[in-house]
N, C-alpha and C. Protein backbone atom coordinates (compact mmCIF):
# COMPACT_ATOMS: atom_id res chain seq x y z
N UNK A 1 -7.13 -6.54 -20.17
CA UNK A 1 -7.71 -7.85 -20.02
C UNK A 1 -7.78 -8.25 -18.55
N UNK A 2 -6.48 -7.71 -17.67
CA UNK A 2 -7.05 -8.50 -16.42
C UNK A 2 -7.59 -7.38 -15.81
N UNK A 3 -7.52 -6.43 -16.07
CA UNK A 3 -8.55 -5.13 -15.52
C UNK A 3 -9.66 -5.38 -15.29
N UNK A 4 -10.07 -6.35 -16.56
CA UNK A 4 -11.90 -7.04 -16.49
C UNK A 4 -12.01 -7.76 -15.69
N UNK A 5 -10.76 -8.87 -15.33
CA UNK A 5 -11.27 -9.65 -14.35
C UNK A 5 -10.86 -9.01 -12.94
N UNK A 6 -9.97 -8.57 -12.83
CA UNK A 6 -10.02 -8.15 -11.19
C UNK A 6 -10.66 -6.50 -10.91
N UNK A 7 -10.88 -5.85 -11.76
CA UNK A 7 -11.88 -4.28 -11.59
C UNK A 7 -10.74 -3.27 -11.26
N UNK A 8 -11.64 -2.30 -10.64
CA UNK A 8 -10.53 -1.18 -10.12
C UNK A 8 -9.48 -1.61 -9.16
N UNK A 9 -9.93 -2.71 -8.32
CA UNK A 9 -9.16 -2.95 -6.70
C UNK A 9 -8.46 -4.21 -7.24
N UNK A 10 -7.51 -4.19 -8.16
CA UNK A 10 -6.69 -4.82 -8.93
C UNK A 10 -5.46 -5.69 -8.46
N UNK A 11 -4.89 -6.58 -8.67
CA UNK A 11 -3.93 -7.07 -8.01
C UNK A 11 -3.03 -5.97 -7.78
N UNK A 12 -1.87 -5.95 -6.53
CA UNK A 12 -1.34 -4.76 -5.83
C UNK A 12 -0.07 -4.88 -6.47
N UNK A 13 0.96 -4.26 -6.23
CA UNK A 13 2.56 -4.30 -6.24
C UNK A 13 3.41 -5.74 -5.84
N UNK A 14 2.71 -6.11 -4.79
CA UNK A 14 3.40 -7.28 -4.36
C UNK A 14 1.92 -8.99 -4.67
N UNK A 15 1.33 -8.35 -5.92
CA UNK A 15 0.97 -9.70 -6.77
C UNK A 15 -0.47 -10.20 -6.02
N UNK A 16 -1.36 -9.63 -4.52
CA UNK A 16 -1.87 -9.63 -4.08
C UNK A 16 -3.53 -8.36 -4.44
N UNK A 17 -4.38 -9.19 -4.55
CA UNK A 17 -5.66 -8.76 -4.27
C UNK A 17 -6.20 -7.57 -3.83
N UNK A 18 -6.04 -6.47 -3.92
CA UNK A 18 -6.59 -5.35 -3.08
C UNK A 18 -7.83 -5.55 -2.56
N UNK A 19 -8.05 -4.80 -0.90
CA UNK A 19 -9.04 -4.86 -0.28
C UNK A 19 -9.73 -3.45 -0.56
N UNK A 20 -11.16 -4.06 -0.76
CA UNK A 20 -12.05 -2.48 -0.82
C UNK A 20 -12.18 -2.02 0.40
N UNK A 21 -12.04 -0.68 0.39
CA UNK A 21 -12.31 -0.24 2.14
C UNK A 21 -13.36 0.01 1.86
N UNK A 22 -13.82 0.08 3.35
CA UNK A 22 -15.52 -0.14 3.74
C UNK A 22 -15.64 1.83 3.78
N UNK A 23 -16.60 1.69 3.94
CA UNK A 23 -17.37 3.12 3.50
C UNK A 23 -17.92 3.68 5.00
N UNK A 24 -18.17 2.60 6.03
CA UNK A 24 -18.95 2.58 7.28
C UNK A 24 -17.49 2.50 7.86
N UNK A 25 -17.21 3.20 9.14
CA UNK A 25 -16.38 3.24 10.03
C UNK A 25 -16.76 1.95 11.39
N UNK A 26 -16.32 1.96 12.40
CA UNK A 26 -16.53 0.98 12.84
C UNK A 26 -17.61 1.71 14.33
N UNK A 27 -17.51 3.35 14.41
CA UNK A 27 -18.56 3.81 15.24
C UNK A 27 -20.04 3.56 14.79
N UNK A 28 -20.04 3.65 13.19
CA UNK A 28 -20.91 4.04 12.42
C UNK A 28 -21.75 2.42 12.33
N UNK A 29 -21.03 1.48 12.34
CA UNK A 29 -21.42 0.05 12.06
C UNK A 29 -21.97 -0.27 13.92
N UNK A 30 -21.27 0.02 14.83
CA UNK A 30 -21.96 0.21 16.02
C UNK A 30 -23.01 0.94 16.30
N UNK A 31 -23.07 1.55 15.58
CA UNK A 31 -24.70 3.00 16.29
C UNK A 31 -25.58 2.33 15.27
N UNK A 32 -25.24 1.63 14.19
CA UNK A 32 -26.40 1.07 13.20
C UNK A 32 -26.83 -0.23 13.97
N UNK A 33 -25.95 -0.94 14.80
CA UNK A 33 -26.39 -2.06 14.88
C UNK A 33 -27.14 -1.81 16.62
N UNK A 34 -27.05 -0.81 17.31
CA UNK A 34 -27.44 -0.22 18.27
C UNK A 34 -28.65 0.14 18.56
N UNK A 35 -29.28 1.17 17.06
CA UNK A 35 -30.10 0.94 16.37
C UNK A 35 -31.19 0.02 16.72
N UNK A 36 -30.45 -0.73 15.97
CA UNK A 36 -31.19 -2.55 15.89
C UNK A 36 -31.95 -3.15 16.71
N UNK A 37 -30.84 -2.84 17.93
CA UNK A 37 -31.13 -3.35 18.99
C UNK A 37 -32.14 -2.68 19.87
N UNK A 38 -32.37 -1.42 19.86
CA UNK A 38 -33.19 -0.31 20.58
C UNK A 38 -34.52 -0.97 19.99
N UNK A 39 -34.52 -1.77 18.74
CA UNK A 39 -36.21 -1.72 18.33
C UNK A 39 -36.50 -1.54 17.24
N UNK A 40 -35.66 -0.63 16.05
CA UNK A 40 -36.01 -0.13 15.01
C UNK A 40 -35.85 -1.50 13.75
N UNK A 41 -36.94 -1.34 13.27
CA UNK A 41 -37.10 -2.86 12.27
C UNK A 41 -35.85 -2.85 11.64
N UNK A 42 -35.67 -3.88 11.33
CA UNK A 42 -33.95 -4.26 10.15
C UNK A 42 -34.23 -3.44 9.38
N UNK A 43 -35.58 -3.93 8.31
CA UNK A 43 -35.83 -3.56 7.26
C UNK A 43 -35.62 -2.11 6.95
N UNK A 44 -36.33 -1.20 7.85
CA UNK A 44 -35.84 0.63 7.79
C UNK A 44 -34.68 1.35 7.95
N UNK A 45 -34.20 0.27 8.66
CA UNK A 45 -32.48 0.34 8.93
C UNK A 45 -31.76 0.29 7.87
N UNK A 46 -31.65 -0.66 7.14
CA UNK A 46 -31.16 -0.91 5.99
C UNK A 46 -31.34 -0.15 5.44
N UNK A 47 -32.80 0.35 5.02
CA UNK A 47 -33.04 1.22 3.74
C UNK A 47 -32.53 2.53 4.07
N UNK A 48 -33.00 3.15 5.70
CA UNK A 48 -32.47 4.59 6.06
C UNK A 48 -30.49 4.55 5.68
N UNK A 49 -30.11 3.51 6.40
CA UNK A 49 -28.41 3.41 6.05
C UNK A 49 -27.81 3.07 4.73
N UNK A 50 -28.82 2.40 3.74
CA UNK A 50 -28.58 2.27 2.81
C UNK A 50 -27.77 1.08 1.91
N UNK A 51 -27.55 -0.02 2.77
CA UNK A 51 -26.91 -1.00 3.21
C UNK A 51 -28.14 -2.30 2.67
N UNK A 52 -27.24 -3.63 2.29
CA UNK A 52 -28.25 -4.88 1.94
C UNK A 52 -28.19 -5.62 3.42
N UNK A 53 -29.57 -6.23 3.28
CA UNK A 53 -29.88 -7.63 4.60
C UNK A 53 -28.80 -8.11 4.82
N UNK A 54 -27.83 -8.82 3.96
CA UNK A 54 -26.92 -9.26 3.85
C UNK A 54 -25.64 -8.66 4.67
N UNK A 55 -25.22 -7.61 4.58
CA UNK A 55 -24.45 -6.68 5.24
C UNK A 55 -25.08 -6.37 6.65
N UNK A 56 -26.02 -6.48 6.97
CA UNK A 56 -26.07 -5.97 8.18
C UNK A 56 -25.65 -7.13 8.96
N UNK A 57 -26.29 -8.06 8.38
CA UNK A 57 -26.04 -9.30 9.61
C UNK A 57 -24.52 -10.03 9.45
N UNK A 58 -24.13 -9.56 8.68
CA UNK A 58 -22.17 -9.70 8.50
C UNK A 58 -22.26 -8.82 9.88
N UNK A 59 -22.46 -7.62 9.50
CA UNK A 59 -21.97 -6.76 10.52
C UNK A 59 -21.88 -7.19 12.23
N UNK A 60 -23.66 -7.67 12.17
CA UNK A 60 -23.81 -8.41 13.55
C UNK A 60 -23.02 -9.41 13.93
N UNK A 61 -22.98 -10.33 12.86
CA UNK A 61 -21.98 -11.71 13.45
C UNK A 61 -20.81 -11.35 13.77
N UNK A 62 -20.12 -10.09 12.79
CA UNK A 62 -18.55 -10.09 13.26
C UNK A 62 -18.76 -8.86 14.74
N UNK A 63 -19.45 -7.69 14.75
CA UNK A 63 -19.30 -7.01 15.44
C UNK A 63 -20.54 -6.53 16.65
N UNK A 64 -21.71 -7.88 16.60
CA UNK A 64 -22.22 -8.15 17.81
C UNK A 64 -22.03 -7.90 18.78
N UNK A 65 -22.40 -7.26 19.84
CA UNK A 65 -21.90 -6.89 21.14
C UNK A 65 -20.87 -6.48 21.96
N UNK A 66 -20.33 -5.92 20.65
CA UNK A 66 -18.93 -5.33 20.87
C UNK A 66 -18.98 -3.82 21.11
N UNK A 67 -18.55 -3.31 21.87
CA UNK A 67 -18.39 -1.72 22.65
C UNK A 67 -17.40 -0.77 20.65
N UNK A 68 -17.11 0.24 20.69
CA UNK A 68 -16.29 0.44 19.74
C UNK A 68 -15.17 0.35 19.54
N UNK A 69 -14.91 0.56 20.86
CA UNK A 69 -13.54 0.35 21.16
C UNK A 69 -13.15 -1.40 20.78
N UNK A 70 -13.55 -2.12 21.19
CA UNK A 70 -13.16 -3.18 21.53
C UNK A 70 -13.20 -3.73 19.43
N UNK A 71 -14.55 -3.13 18.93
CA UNK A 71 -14.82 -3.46 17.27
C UNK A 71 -13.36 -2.91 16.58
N UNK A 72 -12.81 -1.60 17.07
CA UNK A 72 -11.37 -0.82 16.48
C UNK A 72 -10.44 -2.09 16.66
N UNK A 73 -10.63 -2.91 17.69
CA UNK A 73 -9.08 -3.75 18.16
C UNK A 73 -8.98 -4.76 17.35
N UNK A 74 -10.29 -5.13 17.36
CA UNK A 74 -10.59 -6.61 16.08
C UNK A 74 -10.11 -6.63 14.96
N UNK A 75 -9.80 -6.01 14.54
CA UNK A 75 -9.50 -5.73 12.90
C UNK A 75 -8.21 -6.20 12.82
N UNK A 76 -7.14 -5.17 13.86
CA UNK A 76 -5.40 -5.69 13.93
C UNK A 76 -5.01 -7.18 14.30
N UNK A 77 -6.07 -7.43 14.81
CA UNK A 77 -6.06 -9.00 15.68
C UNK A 77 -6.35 -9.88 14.54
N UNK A 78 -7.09 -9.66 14.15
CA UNK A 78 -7.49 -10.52 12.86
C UNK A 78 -6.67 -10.58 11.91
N UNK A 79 -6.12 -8.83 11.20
CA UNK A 79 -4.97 -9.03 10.74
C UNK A 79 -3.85 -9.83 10.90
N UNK A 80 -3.05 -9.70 12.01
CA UNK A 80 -2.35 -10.44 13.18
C UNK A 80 -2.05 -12.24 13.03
N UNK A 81 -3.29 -12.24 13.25
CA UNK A 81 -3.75 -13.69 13.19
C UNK A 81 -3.75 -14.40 11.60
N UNK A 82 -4.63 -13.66 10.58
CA UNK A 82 -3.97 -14.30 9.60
C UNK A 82 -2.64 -14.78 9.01
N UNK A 83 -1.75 -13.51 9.10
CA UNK A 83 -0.31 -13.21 9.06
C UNK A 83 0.30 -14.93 9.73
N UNK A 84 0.49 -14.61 10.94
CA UNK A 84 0.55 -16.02 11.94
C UNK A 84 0.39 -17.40 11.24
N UNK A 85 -0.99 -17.48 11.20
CA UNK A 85 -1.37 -18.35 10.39
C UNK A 85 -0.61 -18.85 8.90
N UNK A 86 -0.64 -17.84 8.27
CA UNK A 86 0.50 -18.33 6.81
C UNK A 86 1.69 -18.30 6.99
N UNK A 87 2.27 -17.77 8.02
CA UNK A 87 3.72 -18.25 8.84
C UNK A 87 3.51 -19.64 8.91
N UNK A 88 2.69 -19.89 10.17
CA UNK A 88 2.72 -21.68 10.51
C UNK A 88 2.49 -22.61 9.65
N UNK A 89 1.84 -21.86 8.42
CA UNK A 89 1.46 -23.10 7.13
C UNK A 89 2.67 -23.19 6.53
N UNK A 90 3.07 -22.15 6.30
CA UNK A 90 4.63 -22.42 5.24
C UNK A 90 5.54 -22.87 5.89
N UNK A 91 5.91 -22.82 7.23
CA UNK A 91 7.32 -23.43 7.84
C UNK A 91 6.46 -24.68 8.52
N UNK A 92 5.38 -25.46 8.34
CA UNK A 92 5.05 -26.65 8.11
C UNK A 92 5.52 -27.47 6.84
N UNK A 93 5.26 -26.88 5.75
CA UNK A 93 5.84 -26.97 4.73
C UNK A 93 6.55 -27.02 4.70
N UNK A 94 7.45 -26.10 4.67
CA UNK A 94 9.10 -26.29 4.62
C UNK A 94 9.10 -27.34 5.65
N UNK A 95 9.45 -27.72 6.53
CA UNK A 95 9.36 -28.50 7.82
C UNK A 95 9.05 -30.07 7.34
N UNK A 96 7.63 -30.17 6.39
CA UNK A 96 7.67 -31.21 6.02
C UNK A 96 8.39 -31.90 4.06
N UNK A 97 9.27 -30.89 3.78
CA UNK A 97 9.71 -31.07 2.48
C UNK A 97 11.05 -31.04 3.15
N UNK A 98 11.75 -31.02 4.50
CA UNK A 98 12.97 -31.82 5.20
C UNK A 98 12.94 -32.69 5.35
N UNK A 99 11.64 -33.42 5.98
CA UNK A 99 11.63 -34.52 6.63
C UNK A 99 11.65 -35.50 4.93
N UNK A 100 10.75 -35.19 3.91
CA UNK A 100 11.12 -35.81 2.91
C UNK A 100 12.21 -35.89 2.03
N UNK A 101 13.21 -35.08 2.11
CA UNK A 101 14.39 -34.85 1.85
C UNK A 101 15.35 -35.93 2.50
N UNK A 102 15.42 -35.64 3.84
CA UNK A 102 16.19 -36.66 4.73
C UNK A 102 15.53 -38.07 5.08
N UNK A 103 14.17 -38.57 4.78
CA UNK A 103 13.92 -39.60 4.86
C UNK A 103 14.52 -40.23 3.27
N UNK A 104 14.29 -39.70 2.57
CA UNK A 104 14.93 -40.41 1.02
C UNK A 104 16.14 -40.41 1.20
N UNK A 105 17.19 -40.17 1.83
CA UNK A 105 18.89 -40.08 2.05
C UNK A 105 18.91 -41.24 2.77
């Protein structure tokens, strides 16, 4: 039953969402969008790579003008950064379920 709703990439061990890995590497998402840029219509692009409209221009917004190197670094950073982020939300939380604790005393 929940097989149907979450598919093959199923909730994980620790109760979390699995991520599909991408199929395109991050050289491969650079030389397509390189491509692009040299001249060659979207449209043939897509179809030669095999990829929707939709996906390419994900691709552009996140990895626009980025060298490969620099597209490889993005990923940990982002990782990184989310992580961070649900740190600072929860010890806000906690942080603010003290202050309501000790203001009611």
């Amino acid at each position: 039953m929940l097989s149907e709703f979450f598919g093959k990439n199923g909730p994980g061990r620790d109760g979390r969402l699995a991520v599909k890995k991408s199929r395109f590497s991050v050289e491969q998402i650079s030389a397509v969008l390189k491509q692009a840029e040299a001249g060659i219509p979207v449209v043939e692009l897509i179809r030669k790579v095999g990829i929707s409209e939709q996906t390419f221009y994900r691709w552009k917004k996140i990895y626009g003008g980025l060298d490969p190197s620099q597209a490889r670094e993005l990923k940990p950073l982002r990782e990184e950064n989310s992580k961070l982020k649900r740190l600072v939300a929860d010890l806000s939380l906690d942080k603010a379920m003290l202050q309501d604790v000790v203001s009611r005393k």
